[in-house]
Structures are given as structure tokens and as C-alpha cells.
Protein backbone atom coordinates (compact mmCIF):
# COMPACT_ATOMS: atom_id res chain seq x y z
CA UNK A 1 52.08 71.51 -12.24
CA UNK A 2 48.38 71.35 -13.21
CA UNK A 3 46.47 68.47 -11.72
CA UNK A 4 45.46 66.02 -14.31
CA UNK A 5 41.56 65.85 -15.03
CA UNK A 6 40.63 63.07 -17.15
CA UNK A 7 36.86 64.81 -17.96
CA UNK A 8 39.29 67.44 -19.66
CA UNK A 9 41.94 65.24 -21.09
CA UNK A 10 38.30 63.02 -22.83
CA UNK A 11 37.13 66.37 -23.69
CA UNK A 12 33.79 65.55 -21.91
CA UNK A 13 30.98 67.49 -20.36
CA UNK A 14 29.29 66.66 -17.39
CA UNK A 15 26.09 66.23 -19.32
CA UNK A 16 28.15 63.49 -21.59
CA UNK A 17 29.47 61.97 -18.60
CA UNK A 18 25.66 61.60 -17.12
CA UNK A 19 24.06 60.27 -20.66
CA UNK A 20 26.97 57.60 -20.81
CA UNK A 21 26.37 56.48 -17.47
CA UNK A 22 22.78 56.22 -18.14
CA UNK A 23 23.37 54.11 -21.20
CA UNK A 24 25.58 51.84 -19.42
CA UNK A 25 22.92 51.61 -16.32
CA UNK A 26 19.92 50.64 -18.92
CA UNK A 27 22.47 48.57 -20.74
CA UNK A 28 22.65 46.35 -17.84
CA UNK A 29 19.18 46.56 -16.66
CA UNK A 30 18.45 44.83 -20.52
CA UNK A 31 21.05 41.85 -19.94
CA UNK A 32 19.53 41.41 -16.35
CA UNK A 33 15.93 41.48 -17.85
CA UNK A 34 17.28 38.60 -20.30
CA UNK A 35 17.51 36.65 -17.47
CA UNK A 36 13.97 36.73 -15.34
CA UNK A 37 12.24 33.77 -16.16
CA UNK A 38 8.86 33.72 -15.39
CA UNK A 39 7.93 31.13 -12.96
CA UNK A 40 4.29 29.31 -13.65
CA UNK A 41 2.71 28.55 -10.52
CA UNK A 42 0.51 25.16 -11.24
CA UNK A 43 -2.55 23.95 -9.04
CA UNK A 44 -2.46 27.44 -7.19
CA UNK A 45 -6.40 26.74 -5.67
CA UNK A 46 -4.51 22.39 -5.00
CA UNK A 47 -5.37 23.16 -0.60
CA UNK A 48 -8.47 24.58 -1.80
CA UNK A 49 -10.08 21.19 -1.90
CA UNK A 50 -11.02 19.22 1.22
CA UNK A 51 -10.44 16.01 -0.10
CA UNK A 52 -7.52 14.61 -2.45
CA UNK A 53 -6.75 11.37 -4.22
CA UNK A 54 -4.15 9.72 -5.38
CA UNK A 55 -1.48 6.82 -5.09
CA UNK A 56 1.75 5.52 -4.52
CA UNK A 57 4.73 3.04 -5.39
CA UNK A 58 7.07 1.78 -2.15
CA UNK A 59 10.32 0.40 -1.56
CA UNK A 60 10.41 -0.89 2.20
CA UNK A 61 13.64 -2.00 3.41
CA UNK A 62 12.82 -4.70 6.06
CA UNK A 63 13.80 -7.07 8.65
CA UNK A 64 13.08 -7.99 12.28
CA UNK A 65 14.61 -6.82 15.55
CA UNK A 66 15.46 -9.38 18.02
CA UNK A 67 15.30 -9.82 21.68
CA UNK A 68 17.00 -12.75 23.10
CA UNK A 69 16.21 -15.08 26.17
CA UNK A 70 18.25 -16.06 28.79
CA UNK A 71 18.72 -19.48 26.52
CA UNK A 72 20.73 -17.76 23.92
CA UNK A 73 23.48 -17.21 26.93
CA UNK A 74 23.22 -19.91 29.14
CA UNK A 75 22.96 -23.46 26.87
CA UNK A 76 22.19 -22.13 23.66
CA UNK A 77 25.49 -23.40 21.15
CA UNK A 78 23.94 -20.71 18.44
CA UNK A 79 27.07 -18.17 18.20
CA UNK A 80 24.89 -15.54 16.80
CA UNK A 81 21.21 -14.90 15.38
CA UNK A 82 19.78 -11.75 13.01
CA UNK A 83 17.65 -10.53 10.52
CA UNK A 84 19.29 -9.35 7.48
CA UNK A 85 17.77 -6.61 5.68
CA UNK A 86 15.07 -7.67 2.91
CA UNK A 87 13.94 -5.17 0.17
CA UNK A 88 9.80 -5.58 -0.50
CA UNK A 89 7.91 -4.11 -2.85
CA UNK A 90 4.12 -1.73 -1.34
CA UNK A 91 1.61 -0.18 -3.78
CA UNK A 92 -0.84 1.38 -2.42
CA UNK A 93 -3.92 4.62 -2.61
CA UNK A 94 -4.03 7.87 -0.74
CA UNK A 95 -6.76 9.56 0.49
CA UNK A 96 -5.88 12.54 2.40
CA UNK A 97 -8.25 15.29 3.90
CA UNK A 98 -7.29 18.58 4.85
CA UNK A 99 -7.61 19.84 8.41
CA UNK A 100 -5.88 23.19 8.94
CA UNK A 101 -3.87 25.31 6.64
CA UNK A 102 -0.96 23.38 8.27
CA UNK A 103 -2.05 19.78 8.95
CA UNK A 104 -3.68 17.06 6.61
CA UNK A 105 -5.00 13.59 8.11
CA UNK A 106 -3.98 10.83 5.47
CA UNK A 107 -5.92 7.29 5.15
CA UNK A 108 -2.85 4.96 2.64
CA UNK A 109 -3.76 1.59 2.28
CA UNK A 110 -1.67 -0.69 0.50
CA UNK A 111 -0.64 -4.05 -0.68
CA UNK A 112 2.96 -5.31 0.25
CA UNK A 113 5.44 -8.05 -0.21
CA UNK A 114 7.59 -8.97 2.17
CA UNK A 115 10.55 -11.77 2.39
CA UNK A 116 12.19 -11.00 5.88
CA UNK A 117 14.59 -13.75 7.34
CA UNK A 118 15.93 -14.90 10.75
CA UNK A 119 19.71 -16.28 10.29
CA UNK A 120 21.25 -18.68 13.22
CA UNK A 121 25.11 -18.94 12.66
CA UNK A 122 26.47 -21.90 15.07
CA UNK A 123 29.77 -23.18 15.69
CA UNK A 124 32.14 -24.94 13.01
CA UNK A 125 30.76 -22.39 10.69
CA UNK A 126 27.35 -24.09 10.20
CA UNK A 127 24.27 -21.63 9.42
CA UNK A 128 20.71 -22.33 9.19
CA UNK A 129 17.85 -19.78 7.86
CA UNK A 130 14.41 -19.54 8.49
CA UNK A 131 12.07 -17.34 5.73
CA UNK A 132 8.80 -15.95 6.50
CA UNK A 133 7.58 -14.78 2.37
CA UNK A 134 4.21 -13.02 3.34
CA UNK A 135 1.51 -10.62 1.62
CA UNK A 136 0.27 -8.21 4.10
CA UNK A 137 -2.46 -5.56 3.75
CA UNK A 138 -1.58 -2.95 5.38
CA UNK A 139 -3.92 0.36 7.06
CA UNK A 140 -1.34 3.41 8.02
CA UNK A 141 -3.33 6.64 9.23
CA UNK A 142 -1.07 9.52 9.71
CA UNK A 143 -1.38 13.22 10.42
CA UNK A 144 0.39 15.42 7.95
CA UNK A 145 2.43 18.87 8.95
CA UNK A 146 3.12 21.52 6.01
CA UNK A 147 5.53 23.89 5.10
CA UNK A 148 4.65 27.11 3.66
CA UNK A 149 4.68 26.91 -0.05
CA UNK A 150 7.53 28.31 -1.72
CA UNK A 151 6.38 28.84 -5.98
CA UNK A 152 5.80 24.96 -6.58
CA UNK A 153 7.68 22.93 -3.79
CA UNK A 154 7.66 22.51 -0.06
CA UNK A 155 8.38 20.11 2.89
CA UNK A 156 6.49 18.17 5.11
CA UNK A 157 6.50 15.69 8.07
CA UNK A 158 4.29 12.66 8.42
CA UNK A 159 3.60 10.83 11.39
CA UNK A 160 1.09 8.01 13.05
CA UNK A 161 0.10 4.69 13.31
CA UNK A 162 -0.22 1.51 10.72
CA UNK A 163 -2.25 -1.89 11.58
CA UNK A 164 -1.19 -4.58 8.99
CA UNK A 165 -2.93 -8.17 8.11
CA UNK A 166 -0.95 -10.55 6.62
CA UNK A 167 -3.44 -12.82 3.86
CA UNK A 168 -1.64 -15.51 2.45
CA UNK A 169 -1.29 -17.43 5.58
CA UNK A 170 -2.28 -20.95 4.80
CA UNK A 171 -4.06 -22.76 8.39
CA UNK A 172 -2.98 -26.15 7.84
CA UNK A 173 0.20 -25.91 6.11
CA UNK A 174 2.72 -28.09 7.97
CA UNK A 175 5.91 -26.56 9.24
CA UNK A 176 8.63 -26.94 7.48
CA UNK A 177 12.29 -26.57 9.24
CA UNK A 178 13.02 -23.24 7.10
CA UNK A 179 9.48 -21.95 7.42
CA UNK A 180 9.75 -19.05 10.21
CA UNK A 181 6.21 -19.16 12.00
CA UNK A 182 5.04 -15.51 13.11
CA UNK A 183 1.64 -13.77 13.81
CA UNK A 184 -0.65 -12.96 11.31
CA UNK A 185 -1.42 -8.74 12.72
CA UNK A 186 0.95 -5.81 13.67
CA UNK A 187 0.85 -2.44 14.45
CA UNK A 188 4.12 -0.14 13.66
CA UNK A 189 4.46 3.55 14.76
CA UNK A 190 5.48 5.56 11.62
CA UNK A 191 7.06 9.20 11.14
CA UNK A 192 9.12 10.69 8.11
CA UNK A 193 9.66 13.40 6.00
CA UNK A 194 8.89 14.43 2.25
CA UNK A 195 9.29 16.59 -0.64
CA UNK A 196 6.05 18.07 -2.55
CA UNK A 197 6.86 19.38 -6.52
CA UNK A 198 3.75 20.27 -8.39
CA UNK A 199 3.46 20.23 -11.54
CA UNK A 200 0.79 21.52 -14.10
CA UNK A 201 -2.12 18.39 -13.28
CA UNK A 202 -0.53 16.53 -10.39
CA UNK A 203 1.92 16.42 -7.37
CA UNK A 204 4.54 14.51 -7.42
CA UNK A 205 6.18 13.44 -3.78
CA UNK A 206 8.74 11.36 -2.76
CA UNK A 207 8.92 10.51 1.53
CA UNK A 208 11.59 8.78 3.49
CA UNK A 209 9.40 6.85 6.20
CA UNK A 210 10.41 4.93 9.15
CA UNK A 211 8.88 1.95 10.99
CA UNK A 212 8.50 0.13 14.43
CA UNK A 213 6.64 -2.69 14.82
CA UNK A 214 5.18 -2.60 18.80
CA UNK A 215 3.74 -6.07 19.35
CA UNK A 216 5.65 -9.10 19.83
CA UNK A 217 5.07 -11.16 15.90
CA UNK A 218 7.52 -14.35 17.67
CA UNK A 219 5.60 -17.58 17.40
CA UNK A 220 7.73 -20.77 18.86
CA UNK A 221 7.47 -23.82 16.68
CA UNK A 222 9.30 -27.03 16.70
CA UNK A 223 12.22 -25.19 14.12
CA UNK A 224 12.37 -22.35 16.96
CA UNK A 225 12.02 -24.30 20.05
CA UNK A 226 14.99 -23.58 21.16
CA UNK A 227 16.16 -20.87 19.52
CA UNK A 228 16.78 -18.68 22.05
CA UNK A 229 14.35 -16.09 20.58
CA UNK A 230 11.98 -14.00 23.24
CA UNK A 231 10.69 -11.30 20.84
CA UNK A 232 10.59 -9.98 17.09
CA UNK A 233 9.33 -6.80 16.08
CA UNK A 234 9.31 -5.87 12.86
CA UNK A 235 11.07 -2.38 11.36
CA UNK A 236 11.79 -0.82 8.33
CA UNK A 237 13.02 2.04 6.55
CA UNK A 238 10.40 2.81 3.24
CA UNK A 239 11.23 5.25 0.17
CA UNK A 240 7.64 6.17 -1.23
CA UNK A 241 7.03 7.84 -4.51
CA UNK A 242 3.42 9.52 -3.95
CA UNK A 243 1.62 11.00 -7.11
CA UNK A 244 -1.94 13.13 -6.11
């Protein structure tokens, strides 16, 4: 029995069967050429400059940590005391200078509003707050590490160090027993991590920070005198939208 050869049985030629898989081959190379889009590069020369400006809307997520005294265990009748997480509002500039082809130093000041709260839950299910509603100016100076750039986008860390100065803080106001009494300076340690996107006349970049406050903000009034309260620190946990 003859073998079957489908060339024959087609009636092609080797030279068909070479042009028809050459017309199939460009064929496809057409439909994938359809498909390459090409991608604009915008602000190419942007880490050219020394110097950039621009600024920023925040959403800090606040409250204080607390360290307790031996009070709060020994004769204290407060079952429990925290801080409840407060959401502020920050707007602030940036002013950021370029260093190596890797690292930036960054100068943000900013305005923000804070509400934070201290909650003291005692026995029979009784509950008593004290509010601290403050305006702070606030000086963060961090050092910036890049990514290589990948078309229009790439990462970044941030990390450093932010004194803050709280203004509206009124010298002769009386105490009130739901005032909470702090101090009026801080200094947090601050790291994160962002996203830059450029686009064709700015850069658009949205960061995740976190903060720690380091010094001790507790002030002991006659609403706090026996609170049980050794220490507050502040922290928080910031979503930044940064436009340069």
C-alpha cells in the first residue's frame, strides 16, 4: 500500500508550500503589529533638575500610645484607658533636592489638624473622654531612595525625622474636665513607601507613611491626676497624595 502524502493528495509543490507559509508568517506579524502601542515617555530630562517643587494633600490616621503607671494596677478603679484612632486632615509643600542618581533629600512642611482622644472606661459601665483638637505645624526632613525607572512609573522609600509645633494653644485657657492637656512640640521618626506615575507636565505620587512620636507629649492636670497615665507618644499611619 502506498504511504499517504498529503503535499500529493493537495497537489502542492514545495515552493507553494513555502509561499503559503510565508503568507501566514507575515499575516501574523500584521495582527501582532496592530497591537504595539507606542509608549510616550513624559518629563524624560524630570532628575535632570537639582531642585523640584511641588505639594501635597494628607490623610493621617492618628491617636496616642499609652504607657501606664504602677497606679493604673494598684488603686486605680479605671478598668481600661486608650486612644481611639482619629482621622486629620495635612496639606502641605515639597521641596526636594536631588543628591545621587538614587537618593533625594526632601524638606515637606505642612499644616495639620488633629482631634486625637484619650478614653477611660470604669466600672458599672461609666466612660469619660478627654479631647485634645490641635493645629500643628509640622517640619519632616527625609532622605528619599529610588527605583530605576521603568517607561513612566517607579517605587521609592522615604525615611527621617519630623519636629512639629502645635499653634493654637491658648496660655490662659482654664482646664476644662474633657480638655486633655499635652505639650506643645514633638518629634516622630518617619519611613514609608510610594508610587511615582508621570505624566506629560507633572508627577503624580501617592505614599503610605508611618509615624512614632519619641518624646513623652503627657502633661498631668487636675482631669489626669490620677489617671494612671506615665507616657503618650503620639503615632500615626498617613496616606499622602504628592503632585511635583
Amino acid at each position: 500500500m502506498d504511504t499517504v502524502n498529503i503535499r500529493h493528495c493537495l497537489n502542492l509543490s514545495w515552493s507553494k508550500v513555502i509561499l503559503t507559509g510565508l503568507f501566514f508568517w507575515n499575516l501574523c506579524s500584521l495582527v501582532q503589529a496592530q497591537d504595539i502601542r507606542i509608549k510616550r515617555v513624559y518629563l524624560q530630562d524630570y532628575d535632570d533638575k537639582p531642585v523640584h517643587y511641588g505639594f501635597y494633600f494628607a490623610a493621617p490616621n492618628t491617636r496616642f500610645n499609652i504607657r501606664y503607671s504602677e497606679n493604673f494596677v494598684n488603686a486605680d478603679t479605671t478598668l481600661r484607658i486608650y486612644s481611639p484612632k482619629r482621622t486629620g486632615f495635612r496639606v502641605g509643600f515639597i521641596l526636594n533636592g536631588f543628591l545621587t542618581d538614587r537618593i533625594d533629600v526632601r524638606l515637606t512642611p505642612a499644616v495639620s489638624l488633629y482631634g486625637r482622644e484619650i478614653i477611660f472606661d470604669g466600672q458599672s459601665g461609666t466612660s469619660r473622654t478627654l479631647t485634645r483638637e490641635s493645629t500643628w505645624l509640622e517640619f519632616p526632613l527625609l532622605l528619599k531612595y529610588k527605583s530605576e525607572r521603568r517607561h513612566n512609573s517607579r517605587m521609592y522609600l522615604v525615611a527621617g525625622g519630623t519636629f512639629g509645633v502645635e499653634t493654637n494653644v491658648r496660655r490662659r485657657e482654664v482646664l476644662g474636665a474633657t480638655r486633655l492637656s499635652t505639650n506643645t512640640t514633638d518629634f516622630q521618626i518617619e519611613y514609608g513607601i510610594g508610587f511615582e506615575q508621570f505624566f506629560e507636565f507633572f508627577k503624580f505620587s501617592p505614599e503610605l507613611r508611618f509615624a512614632h512620636g519619641i518624646p513623652n507629649l503627657f502633661q498631668q492636670t487636675p482631669a489626669t491626676a490620677n489617671s494612671s497615665i506615665r507616657r503618650l507618644t503620639s503615632h500615626a499611619v498617613t496616606i499622602y497624595l504628592n503632585f511635583e
